[in-house]
PDB file of N, CA and C in Angstrom:
ATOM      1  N   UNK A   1      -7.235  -7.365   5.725  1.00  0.00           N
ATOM      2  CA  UNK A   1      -5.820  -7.691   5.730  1.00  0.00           C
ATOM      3  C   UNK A   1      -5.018  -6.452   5.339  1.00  0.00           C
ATOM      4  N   UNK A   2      -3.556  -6.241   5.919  1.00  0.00           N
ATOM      5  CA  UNK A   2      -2.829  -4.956   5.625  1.00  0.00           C
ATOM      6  C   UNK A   2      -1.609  -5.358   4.580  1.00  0.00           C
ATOM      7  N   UNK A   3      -1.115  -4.808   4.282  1.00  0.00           N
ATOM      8  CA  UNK A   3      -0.071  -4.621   3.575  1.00  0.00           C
ATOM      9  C   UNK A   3       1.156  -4.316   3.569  1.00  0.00           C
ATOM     10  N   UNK A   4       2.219  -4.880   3.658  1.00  0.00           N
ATOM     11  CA  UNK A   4       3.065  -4.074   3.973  1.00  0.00           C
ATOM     12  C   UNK A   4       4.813  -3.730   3.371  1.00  0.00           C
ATOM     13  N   UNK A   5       4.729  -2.703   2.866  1.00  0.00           N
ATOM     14  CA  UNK A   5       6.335  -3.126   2.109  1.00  0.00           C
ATOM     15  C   UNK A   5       7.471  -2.754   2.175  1.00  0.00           C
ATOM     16  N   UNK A   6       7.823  -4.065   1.745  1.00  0.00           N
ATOM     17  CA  UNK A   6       9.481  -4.928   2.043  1.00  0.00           C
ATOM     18  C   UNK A   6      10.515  -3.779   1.564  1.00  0.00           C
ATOM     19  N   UNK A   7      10.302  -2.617   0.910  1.00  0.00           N
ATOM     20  CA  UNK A   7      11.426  -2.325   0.306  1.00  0.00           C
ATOM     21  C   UNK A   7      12.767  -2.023   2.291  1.00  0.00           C
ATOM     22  N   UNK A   8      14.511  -1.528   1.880  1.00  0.00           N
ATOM     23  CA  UNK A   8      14.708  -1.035   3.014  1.00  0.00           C
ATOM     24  C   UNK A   8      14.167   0.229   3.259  1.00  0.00           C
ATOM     25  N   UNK A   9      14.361   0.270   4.747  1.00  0.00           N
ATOM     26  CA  UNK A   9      14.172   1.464   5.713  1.00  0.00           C
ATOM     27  C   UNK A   9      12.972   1.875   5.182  1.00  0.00           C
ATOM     28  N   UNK A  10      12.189   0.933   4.787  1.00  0.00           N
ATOM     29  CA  UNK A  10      10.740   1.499   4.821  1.00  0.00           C
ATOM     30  C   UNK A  10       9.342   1.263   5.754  1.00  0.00           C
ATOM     31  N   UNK A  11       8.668   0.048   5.347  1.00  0.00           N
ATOM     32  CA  UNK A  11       7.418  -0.285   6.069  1.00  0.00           C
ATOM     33  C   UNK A  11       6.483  -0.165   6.379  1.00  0.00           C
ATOM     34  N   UNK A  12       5.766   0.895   5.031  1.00  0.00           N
ATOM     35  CA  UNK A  12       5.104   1.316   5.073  1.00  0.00           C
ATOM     36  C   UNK A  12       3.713   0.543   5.474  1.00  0.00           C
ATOM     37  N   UNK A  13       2.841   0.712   6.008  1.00  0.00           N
ATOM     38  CA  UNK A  13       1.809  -0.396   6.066  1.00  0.00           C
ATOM     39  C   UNK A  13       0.572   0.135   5.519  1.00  0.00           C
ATOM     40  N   UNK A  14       0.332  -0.872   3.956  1.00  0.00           N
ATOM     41  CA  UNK A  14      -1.181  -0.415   3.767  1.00  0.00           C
ATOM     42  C   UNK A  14      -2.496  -0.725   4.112  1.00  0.00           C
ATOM     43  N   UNK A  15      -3.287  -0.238   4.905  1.00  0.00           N
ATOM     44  CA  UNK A  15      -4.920  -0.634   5.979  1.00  0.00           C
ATOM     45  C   UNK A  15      -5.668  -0.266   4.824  1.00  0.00           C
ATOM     46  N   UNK A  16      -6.795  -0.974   4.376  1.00  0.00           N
ATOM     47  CA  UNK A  16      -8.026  -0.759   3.749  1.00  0.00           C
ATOM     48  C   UNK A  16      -8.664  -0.286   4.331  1.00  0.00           C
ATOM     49  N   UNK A  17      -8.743  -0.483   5.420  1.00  0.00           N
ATOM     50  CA  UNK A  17      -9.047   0.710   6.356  1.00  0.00           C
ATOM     51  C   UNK A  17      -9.095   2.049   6.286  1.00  0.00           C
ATOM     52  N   UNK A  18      -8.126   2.653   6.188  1.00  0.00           N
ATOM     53  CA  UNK A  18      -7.491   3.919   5.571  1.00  0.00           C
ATOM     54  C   UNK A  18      -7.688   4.220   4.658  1.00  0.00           C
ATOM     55  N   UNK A  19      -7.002   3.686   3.863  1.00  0.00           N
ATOM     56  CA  UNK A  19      -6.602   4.007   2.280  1.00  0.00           C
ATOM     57  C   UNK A  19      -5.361   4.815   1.868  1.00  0.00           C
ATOM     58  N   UNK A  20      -5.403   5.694   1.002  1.00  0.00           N
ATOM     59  CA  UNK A  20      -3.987   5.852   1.049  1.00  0.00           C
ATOM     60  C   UNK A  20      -4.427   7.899   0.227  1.00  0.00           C
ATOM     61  N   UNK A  21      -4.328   8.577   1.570  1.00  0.00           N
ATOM     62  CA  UNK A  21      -4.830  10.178   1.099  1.00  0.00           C
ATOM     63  C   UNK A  21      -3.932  10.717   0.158  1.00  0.00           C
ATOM     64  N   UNK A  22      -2.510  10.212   0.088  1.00  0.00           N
ATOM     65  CA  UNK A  22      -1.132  10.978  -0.899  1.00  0.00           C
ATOM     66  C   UNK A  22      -2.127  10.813  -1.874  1.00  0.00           C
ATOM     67  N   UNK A  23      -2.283   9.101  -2.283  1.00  0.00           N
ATOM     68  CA  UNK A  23      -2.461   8.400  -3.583  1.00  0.00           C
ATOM     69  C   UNK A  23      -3.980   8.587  -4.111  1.00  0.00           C
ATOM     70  N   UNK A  24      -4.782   9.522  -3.417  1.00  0.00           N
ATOM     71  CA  UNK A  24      -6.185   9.504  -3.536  1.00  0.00           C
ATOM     72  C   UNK A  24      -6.730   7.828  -3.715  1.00  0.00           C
ATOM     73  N   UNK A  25      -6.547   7.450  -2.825  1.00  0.00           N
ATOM     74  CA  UNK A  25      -7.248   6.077  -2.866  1.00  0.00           C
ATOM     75  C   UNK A  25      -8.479   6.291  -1.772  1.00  0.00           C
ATOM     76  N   UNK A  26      -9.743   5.637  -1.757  1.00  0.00           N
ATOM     77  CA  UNK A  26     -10.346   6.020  -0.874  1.00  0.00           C
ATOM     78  C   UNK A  26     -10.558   4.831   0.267  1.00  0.00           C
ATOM     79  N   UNK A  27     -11.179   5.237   1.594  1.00  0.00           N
ATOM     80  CA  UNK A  27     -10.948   4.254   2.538  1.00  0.00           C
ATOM     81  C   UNK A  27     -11.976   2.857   2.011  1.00  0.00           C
ATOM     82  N   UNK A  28     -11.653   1.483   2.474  1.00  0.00           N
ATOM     83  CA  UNK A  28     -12.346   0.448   2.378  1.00  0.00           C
ATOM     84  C   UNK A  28     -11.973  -0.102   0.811  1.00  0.00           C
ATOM     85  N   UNK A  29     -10.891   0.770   0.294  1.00  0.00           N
ATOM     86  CA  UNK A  29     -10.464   0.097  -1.297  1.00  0.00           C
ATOM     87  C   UNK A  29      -9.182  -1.402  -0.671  1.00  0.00           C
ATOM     88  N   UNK A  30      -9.908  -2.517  -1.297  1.00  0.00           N
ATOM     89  CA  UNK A  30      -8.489  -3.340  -0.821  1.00  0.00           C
ATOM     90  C   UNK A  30      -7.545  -3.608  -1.846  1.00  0.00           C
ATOM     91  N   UNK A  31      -6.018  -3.722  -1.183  1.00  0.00           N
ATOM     92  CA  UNK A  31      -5.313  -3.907  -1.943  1.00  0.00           C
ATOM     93  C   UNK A  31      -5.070  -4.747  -3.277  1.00  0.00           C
ATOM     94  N   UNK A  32      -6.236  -5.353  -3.328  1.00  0.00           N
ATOM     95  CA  UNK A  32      -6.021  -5.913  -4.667  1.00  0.00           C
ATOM     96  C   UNK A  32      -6.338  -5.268  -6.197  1.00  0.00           C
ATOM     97  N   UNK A  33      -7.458  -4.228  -5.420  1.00  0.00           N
ATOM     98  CA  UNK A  33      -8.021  -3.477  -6.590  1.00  0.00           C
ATOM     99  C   UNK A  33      -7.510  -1.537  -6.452  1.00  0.00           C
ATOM    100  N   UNK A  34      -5.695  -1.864  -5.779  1.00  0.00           N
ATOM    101  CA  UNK A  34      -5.467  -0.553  -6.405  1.00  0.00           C
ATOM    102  C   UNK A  34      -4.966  -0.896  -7.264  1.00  0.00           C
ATOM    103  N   UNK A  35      -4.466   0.565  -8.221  1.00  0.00           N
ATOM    104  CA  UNK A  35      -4.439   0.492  -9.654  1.00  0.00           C
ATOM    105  C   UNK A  35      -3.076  -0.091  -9.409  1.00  0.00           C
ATOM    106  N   UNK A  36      -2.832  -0.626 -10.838  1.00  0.00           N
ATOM    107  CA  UNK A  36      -1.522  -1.401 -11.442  1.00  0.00           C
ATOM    108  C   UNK A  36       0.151  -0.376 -10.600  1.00  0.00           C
ATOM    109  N   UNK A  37      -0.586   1.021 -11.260  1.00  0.00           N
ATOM    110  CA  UNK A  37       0.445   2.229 -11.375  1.00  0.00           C
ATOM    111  C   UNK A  37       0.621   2.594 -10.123  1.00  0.00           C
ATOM    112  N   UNK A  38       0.138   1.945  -8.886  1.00  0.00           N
ATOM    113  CA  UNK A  38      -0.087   3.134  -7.581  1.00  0.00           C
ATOM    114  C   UNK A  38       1.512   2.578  -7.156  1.00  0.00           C
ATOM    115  N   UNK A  39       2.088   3.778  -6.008  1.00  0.00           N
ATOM    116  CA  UNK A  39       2.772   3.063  -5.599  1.00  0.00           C
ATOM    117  C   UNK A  39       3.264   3.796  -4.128  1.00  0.00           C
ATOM    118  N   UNK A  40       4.155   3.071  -3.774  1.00  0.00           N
ATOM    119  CA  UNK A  40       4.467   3.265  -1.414  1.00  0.00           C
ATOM    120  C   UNK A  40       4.313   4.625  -1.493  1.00  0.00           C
ATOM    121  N   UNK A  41       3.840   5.464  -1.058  1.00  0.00           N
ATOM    122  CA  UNK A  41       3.861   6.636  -0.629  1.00  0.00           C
ATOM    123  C   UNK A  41       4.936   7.434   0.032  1.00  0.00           C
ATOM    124  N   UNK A  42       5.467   6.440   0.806  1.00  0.00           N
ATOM    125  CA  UNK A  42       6.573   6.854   1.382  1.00  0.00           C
ATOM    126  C   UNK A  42       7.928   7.143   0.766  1.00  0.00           C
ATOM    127  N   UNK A  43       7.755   5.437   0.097  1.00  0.00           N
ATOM    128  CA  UNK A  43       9.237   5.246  -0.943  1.00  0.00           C
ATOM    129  C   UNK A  43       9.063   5.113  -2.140  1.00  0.00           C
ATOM    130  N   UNK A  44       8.208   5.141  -3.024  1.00  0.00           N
ATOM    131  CA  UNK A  44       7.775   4.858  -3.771  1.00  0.00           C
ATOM    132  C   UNK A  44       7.570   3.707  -5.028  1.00  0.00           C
ATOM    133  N   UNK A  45       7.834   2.633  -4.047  1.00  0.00           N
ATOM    134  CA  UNK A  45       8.386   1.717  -4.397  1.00  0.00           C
ATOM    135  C   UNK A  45       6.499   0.647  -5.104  1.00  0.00           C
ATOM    136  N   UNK A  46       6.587  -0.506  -6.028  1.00  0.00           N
ATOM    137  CA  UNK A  46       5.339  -0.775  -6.894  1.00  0.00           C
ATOM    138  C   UNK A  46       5.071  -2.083  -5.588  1.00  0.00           C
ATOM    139  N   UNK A  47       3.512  -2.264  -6.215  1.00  0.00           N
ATOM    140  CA  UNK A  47       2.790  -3.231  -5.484  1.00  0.00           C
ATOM    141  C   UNK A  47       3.856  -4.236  -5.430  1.00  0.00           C
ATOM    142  N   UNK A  48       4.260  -5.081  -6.149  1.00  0.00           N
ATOM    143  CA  UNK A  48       5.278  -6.328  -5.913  1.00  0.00           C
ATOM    144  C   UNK A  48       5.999  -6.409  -4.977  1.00  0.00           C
ATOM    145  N   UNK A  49       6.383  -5.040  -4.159  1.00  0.00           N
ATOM    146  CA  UNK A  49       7.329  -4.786  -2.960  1.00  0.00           C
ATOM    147  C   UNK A  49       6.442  -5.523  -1.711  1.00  0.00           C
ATOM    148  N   UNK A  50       5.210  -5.122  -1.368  1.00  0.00           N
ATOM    149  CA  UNK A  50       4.448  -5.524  -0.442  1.00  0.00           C
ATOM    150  C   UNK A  50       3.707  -6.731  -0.346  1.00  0.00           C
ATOM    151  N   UNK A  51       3.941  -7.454   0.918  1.00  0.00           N
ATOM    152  CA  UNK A  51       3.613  -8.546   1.512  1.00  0.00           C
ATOM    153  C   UNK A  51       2.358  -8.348   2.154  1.00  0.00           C
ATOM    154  N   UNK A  52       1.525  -9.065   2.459  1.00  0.00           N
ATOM    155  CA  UNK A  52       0.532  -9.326   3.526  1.00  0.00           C
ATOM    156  C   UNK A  52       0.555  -9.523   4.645  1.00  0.00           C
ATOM    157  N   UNK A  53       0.135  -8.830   5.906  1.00  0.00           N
ATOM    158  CA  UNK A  53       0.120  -9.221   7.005  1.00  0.00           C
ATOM    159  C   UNK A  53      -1.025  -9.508   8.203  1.00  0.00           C
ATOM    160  N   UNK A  54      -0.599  -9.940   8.657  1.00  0.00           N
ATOM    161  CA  UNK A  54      -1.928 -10.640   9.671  1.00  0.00           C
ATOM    162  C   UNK A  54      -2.111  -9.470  10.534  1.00  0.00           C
TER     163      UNK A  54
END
């Protein structure tokens, strides 16, 4: 499942797939078990911003 967040003009989408190279996260980590502190890469906005998507 991806991730994706709500803040504006953002949307970032997070893939476990991926992972997230800014945030040194590594690929196949799912979003439940990044850290508390991580946050959008783009905007930098905290986990609570992002929704789930199909």
């Amino acid at each position: 499942m991806m991730w994706i967040c709500q803040t504006p003009n953002c949307g970032y989408i997070y893939s476990p797939a991926k992972g997230d190279k800014k945030g040194k996260i590594l690929q196949g980590t799912p979003f439940e078990k990044l850290p508390e502190d991580w946050r959008c890469p783009i905007c930098g906005a905290s986990k609570k911003s992002f929704l789930p998507v199909e």
